[in-house]
PDB file of N, CA and C in Angstrom:
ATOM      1  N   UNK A   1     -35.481  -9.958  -5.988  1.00  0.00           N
ATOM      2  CA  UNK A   1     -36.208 -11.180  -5.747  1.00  0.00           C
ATOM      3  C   UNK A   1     -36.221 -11.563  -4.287  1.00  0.00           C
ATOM      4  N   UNK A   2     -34.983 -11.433  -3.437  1.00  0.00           N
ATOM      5  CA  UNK A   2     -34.818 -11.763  -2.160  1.00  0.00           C
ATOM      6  C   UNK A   2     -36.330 -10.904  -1.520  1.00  0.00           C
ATOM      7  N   UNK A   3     -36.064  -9.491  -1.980  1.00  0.00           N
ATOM      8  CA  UNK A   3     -36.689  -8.771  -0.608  1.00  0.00           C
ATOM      9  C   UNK A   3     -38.104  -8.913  -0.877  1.00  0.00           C
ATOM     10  N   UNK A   4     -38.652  -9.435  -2.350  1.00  0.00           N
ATOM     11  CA  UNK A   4     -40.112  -9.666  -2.585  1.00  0.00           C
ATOM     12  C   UNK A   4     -40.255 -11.127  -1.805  1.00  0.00           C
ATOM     13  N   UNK A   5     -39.145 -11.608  -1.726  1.00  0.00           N
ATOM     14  CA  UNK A   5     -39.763 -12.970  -0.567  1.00  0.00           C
ATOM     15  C   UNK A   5     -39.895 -12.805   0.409  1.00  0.00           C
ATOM     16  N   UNK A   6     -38.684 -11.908   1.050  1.00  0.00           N
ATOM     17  CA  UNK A   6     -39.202 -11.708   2.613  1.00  0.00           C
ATOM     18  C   UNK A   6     -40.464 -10.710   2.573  1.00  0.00           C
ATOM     19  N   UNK A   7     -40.587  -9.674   1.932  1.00  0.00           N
ATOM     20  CA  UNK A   7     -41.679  -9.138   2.233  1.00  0.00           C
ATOM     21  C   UNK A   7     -43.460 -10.081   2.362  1.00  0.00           C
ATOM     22  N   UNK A   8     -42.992 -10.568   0.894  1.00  0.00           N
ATOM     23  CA  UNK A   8     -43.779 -12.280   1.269  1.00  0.00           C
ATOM     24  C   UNK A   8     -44.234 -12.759   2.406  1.00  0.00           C
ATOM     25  N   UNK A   9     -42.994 -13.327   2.990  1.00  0.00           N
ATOM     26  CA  UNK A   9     -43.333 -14.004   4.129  1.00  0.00           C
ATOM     27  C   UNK A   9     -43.605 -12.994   5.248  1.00  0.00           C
ATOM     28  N   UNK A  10     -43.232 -11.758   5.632  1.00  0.00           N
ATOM     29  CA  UNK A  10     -43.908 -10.989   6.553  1.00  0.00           C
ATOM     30  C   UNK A  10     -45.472 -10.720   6.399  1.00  0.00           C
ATOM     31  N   UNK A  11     -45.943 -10.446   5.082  1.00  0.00           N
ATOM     32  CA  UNK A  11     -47.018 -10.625   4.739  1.00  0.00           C
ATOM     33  C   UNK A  11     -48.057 -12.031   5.318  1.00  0.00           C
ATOM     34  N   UNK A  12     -47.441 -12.992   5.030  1.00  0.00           N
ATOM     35  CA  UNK A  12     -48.481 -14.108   4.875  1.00  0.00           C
ATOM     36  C   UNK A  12     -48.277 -14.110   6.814  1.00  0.00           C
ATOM     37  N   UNK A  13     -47.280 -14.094   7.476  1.00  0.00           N
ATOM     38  CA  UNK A  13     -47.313 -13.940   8.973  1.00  0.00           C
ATOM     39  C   UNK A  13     -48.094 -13.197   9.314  1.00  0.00           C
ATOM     40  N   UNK A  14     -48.374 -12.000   9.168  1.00  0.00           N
ATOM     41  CA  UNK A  14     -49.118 -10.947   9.852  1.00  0.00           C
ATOM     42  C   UNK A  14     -50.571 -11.428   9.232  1.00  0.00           C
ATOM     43  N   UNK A  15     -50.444 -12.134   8.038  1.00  0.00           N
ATOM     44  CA  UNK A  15     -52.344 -12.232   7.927  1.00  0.00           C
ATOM     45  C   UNK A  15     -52.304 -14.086   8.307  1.00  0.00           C
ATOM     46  N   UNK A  16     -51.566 -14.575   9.186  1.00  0.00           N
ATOM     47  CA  UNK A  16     -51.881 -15.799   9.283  1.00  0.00           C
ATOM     48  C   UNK A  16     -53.067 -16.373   9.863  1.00  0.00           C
ATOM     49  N   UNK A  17     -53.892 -15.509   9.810  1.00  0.00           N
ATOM     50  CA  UNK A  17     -55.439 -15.678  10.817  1.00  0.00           C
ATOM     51  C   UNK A  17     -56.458 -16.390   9.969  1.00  0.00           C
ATOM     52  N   UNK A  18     -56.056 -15.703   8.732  1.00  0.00           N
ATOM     53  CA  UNK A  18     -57.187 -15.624   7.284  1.00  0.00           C
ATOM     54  C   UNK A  18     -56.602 -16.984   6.629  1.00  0.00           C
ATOM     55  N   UNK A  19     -55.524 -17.722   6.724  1.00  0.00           N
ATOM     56  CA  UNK A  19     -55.039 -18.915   6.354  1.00  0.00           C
ATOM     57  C   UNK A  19     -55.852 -20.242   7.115  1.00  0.00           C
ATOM     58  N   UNK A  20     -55.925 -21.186   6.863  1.00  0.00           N
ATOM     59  CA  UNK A  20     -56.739 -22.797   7.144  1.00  0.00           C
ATOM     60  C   UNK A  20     -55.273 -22.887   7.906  1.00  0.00           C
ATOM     61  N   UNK A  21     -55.935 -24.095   8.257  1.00  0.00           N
ATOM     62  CA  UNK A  21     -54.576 -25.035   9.316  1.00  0.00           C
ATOM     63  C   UNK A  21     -54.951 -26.224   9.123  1.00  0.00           C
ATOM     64  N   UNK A  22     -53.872 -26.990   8.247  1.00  0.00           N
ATOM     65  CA  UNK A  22     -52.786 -26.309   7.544  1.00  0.00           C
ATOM     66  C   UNK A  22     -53.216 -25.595   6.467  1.00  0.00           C
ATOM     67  N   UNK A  23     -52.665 -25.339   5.983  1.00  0.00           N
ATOM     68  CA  UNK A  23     -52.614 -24.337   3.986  1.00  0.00           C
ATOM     69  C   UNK A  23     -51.253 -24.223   3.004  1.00  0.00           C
ATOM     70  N   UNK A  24     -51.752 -24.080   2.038  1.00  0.00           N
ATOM     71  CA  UNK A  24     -51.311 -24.533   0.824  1.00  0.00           C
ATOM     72  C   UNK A  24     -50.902 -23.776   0.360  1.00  0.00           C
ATOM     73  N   UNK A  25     -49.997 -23.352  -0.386  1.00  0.00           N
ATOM     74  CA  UNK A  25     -49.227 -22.353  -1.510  1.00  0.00           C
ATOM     75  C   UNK A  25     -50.334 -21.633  -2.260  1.00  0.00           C
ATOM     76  N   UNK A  26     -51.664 -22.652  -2.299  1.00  0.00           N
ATOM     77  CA  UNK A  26     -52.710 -22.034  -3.204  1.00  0.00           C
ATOM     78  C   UNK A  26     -53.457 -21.419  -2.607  1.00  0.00           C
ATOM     79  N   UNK A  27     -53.838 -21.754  -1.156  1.00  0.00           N
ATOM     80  CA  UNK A  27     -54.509 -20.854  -0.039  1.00  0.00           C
ATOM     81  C   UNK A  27     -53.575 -19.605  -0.040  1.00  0.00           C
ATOM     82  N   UNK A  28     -52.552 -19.193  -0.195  1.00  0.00           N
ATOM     83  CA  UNK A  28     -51.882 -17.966  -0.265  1.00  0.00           C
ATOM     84  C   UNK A  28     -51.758 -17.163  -1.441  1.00  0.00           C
ATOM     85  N   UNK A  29     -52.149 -17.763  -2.409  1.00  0.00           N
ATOM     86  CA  UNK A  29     -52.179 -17.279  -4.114  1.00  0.00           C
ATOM     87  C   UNK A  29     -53.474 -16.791  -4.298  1.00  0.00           C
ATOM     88  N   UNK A  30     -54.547 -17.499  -3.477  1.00  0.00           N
ATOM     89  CA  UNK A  30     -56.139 -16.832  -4.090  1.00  0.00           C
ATOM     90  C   UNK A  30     -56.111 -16.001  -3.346  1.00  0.00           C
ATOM     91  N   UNK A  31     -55.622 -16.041  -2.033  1.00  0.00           N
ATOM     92  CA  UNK A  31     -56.086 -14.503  -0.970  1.00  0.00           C
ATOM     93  C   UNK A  31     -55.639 -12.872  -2.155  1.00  0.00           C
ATOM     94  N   UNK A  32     -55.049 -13.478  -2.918  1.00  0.00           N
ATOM     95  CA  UNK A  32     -54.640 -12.146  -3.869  1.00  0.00           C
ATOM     96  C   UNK A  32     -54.409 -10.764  -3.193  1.00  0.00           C
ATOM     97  N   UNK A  33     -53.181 -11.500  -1.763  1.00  0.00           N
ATOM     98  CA  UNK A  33     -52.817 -10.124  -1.286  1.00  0.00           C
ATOM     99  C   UNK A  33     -51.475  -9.686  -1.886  1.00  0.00           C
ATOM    100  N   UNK A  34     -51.430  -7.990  -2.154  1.00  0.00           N
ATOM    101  CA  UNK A  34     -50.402  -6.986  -2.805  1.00  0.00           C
ATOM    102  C   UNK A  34     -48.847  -7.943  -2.768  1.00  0.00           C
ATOM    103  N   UNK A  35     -48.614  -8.411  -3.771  1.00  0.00           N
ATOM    104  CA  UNK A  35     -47.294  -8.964  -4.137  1.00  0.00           C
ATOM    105  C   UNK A  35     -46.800 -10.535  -3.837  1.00  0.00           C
ATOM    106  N   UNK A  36     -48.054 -10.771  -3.569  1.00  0.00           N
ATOM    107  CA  UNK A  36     -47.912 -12.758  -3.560  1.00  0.00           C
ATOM    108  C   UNK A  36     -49.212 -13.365  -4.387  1.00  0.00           C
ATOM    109  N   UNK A  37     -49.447 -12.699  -5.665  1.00  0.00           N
ATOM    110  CA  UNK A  37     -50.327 -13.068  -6.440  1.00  0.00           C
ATOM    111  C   UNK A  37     -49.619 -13.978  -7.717  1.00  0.00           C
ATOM    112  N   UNK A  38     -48.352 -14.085  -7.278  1.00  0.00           N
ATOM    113  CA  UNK A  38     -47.206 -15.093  -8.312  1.00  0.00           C
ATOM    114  C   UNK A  38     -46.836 -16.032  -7.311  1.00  0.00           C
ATOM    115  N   UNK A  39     -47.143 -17.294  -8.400  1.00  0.00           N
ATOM    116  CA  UNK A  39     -46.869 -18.492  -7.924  1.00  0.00           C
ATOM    117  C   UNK A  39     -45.560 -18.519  -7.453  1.00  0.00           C
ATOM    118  N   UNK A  40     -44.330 -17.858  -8.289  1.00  0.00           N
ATOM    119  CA  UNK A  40     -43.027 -17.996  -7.666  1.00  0.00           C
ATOM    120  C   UNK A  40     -42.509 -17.297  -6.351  1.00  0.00           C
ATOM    121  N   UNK A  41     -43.419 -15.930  -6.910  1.00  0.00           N
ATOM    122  CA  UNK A  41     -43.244 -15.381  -5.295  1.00  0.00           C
ATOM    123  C   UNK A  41     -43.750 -15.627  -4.045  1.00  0.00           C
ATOM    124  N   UNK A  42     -45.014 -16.414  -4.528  1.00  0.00           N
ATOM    125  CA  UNK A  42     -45.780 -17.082  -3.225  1.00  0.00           C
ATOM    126  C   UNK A  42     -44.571 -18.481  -2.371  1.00  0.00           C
ATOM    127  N   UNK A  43     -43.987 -18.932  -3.428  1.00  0.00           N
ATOM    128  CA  UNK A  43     -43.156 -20.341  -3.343  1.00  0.00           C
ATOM    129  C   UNK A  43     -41.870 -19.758  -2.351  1.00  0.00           C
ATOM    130  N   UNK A  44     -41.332 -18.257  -2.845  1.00  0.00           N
ATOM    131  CA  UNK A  44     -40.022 -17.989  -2.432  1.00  0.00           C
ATOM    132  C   UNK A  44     -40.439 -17.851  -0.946  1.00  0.00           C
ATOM    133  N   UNK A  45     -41.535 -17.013  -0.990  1.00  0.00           N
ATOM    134  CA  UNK A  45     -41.694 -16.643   0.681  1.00  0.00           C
ATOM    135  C   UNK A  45     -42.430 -17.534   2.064  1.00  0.00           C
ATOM    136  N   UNK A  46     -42.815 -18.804   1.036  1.00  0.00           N
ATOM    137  CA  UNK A  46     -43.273 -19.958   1.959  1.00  0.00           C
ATOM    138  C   UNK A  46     -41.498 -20.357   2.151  1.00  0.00           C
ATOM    139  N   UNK A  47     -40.730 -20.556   1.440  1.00  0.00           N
ATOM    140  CA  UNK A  47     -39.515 -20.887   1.483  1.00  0.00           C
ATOM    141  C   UNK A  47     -38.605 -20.433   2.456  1.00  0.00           C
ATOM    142  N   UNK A  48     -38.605 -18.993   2.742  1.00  0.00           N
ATOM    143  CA  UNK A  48     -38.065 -18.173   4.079  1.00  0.00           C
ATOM    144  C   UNK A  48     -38.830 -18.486   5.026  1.00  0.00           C
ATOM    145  N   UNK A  49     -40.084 -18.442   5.161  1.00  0.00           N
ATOM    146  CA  UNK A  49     -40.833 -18.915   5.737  1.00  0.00           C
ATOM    147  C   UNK A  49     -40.335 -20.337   6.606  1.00  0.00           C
ATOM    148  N   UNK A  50     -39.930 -21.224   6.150  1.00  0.00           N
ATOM    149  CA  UNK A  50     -39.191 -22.312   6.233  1.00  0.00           C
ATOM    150  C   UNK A  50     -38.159 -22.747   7.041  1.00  0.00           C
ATOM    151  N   UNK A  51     -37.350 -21.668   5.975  1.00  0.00           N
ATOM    152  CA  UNK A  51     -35.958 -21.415   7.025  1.00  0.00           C
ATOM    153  C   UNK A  51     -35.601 -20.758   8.249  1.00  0.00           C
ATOM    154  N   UNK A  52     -36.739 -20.031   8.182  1.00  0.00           N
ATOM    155  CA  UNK A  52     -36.673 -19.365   9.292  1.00  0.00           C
ATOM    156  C   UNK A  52     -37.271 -19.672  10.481  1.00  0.00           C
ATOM    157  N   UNK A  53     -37.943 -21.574  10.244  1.00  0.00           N
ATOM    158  CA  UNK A  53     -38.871 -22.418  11.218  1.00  0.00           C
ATOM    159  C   UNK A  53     -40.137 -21.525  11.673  1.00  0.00           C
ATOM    160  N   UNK A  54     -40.810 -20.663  10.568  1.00  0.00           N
ATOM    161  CA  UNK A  54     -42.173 -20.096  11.367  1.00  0.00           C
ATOM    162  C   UNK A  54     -43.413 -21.424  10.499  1.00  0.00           C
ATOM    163  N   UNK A  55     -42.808 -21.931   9.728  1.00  0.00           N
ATOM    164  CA  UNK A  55     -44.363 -23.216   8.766  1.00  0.00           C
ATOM    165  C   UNK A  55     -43.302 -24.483   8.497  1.00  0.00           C
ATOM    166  N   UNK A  56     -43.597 -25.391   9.031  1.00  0.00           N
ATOM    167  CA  UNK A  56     -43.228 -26.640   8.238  1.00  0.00           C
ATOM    168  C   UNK A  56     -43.340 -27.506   7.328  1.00  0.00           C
ATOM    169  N   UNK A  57     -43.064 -27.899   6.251  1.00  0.00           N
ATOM    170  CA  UNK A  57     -43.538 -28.342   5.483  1.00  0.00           C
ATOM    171  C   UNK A  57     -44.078 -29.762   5.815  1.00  0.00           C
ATOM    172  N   UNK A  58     -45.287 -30.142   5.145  1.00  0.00           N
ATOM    173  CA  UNK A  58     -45.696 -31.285   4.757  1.00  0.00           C
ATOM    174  C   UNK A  58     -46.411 -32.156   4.005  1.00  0.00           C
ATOM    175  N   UNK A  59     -45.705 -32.720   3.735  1.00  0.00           N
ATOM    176  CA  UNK A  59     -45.777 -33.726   1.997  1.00  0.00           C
ATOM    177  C   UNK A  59     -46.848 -34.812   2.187  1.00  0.00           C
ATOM    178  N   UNK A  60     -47.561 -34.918   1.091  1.00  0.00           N
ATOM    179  CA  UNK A  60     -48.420 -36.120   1.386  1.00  0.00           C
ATOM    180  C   UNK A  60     -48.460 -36.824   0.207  1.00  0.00           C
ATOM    181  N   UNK A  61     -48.308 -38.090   0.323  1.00  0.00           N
ATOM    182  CA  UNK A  61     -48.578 -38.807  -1.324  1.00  0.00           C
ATOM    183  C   UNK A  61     -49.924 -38.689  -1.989  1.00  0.00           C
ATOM    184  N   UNK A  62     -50.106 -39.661  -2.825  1.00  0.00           N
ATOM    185  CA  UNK A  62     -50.926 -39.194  -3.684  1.00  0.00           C
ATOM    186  C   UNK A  62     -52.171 -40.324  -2.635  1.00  0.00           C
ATOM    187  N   UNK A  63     -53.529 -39.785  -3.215  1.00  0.00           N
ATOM    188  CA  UNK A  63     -54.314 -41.066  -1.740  1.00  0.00           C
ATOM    189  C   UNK A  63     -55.257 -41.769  -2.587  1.00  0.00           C
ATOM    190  N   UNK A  64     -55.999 -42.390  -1.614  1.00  0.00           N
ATOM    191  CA  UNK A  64     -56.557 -43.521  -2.269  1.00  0.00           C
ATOM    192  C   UNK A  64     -57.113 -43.478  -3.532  1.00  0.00           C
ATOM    193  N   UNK A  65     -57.913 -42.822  -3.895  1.00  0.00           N
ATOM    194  CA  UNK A  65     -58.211 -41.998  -4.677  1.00  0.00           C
ATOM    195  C   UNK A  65     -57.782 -41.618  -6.238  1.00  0.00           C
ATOM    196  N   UNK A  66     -56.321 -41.799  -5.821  1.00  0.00           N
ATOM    197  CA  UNK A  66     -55.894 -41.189  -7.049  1.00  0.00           C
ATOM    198  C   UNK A  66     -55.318 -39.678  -7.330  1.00  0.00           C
ATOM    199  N   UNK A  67     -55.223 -38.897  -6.173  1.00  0.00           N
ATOM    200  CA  UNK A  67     -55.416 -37.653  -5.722  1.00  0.00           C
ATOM    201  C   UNK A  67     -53.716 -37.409  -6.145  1.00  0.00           C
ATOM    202  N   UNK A  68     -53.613 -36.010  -6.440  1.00  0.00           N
ATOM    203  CA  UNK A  68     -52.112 -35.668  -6.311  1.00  0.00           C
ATOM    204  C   UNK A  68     -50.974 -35.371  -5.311  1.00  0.00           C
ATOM    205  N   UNK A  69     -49.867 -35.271  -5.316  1.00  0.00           N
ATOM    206  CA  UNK A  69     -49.184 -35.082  -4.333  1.00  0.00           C
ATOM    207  C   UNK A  69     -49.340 -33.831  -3.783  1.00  0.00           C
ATOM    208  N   UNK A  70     -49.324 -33.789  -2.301  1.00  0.00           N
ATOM    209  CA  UNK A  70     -49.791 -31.871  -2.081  1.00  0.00           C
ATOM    210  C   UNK A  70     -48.929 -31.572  -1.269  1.00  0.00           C
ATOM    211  N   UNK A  71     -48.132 -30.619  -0.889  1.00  0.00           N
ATOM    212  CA  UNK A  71     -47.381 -30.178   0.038  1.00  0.00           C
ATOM    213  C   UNK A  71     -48.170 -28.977   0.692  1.00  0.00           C
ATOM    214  N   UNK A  72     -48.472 -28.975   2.174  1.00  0.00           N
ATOM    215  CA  UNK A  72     -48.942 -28.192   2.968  1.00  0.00           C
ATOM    216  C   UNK A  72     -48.038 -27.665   3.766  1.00  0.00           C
ATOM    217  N   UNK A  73     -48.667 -26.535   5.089  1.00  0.00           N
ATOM    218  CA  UNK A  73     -47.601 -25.610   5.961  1.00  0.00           C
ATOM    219  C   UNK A  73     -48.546 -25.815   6.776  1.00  0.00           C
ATOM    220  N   UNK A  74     -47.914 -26.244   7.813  1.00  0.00           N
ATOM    221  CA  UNK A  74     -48.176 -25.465   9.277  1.00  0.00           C
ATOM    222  C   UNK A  74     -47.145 -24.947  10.390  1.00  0.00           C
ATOM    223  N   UNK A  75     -48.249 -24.536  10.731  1.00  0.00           N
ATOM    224  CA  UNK A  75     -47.060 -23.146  11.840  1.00  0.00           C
ATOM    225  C   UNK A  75     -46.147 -23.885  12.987  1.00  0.00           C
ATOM    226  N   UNK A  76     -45.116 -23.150  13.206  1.00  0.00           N
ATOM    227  CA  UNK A  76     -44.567 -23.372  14.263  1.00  0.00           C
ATOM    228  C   UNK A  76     -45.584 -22.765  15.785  1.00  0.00           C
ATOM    229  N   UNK A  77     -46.038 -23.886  16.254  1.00  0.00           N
ATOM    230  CA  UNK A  77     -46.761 -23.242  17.954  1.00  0.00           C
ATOM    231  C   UNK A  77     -45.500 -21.932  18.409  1.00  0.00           C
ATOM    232  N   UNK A  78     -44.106 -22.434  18.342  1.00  0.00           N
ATOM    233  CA  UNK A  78     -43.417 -21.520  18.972  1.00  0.00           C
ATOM    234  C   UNK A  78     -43.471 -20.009  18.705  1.00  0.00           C
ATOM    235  N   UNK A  79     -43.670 -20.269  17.276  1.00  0.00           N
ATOM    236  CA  UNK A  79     -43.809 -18.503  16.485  1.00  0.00           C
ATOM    237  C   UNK A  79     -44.969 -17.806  17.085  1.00  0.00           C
ATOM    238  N   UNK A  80     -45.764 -18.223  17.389  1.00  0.00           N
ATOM    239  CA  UNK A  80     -47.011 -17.586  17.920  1.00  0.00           C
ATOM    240  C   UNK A  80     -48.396 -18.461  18.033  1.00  0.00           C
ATOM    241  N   UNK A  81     -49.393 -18.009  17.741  1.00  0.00           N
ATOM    242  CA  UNK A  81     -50.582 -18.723  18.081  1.00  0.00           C
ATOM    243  C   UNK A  81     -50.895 -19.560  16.749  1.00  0.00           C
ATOM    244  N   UNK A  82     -51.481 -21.023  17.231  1.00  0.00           N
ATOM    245  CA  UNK A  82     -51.595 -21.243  16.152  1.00  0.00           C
ATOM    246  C   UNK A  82     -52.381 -20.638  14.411  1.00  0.00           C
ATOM    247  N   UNK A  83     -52.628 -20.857  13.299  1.00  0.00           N
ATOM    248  CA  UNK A  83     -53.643 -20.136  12.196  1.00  0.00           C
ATOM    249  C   UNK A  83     -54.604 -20.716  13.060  1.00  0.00           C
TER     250      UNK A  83
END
């Protein structure tokens, strides 16, 4: 499970071009690239992702609207260029 996350997150780094700014767990689930086509594995490797300060998380309540709570990523500037 570990190494399908990091491979994960090396994955979603190297294609961070093809990602929005910010993006969503679900922006990484439809790209339906080789081994982050699971919601859990998409979750583990935004998660290293994390820890390892390359995306930050951010939470938004629910909005005027009525809308649901969404948690987004964006990049660390330091890791490289922005998505």
């Amino acid at each position: 499970g570990e190494t399908m996350a990091e491979n994960g997150a090396r994955l979603i780094v190297e294609r961070r071009d093809e990602l929005p700014a910010p993006f969503t767990a679900r922006h990484v689930q439809r790209k339906g690239w080789a081994g982050l086509a699971d919601r859990e594995v998409v979750a583990a490797a935004l998660e290293v992702l994390v820890a390892t300060n390359h995306v930050r998380e951010v939470r938004t309540d629910t909005t005027a609207t009525g809308g649901r709570p969404t948690t987004s990523f964006e990049w660390n500037p330091m890791t490289g260029k922005e998505g």
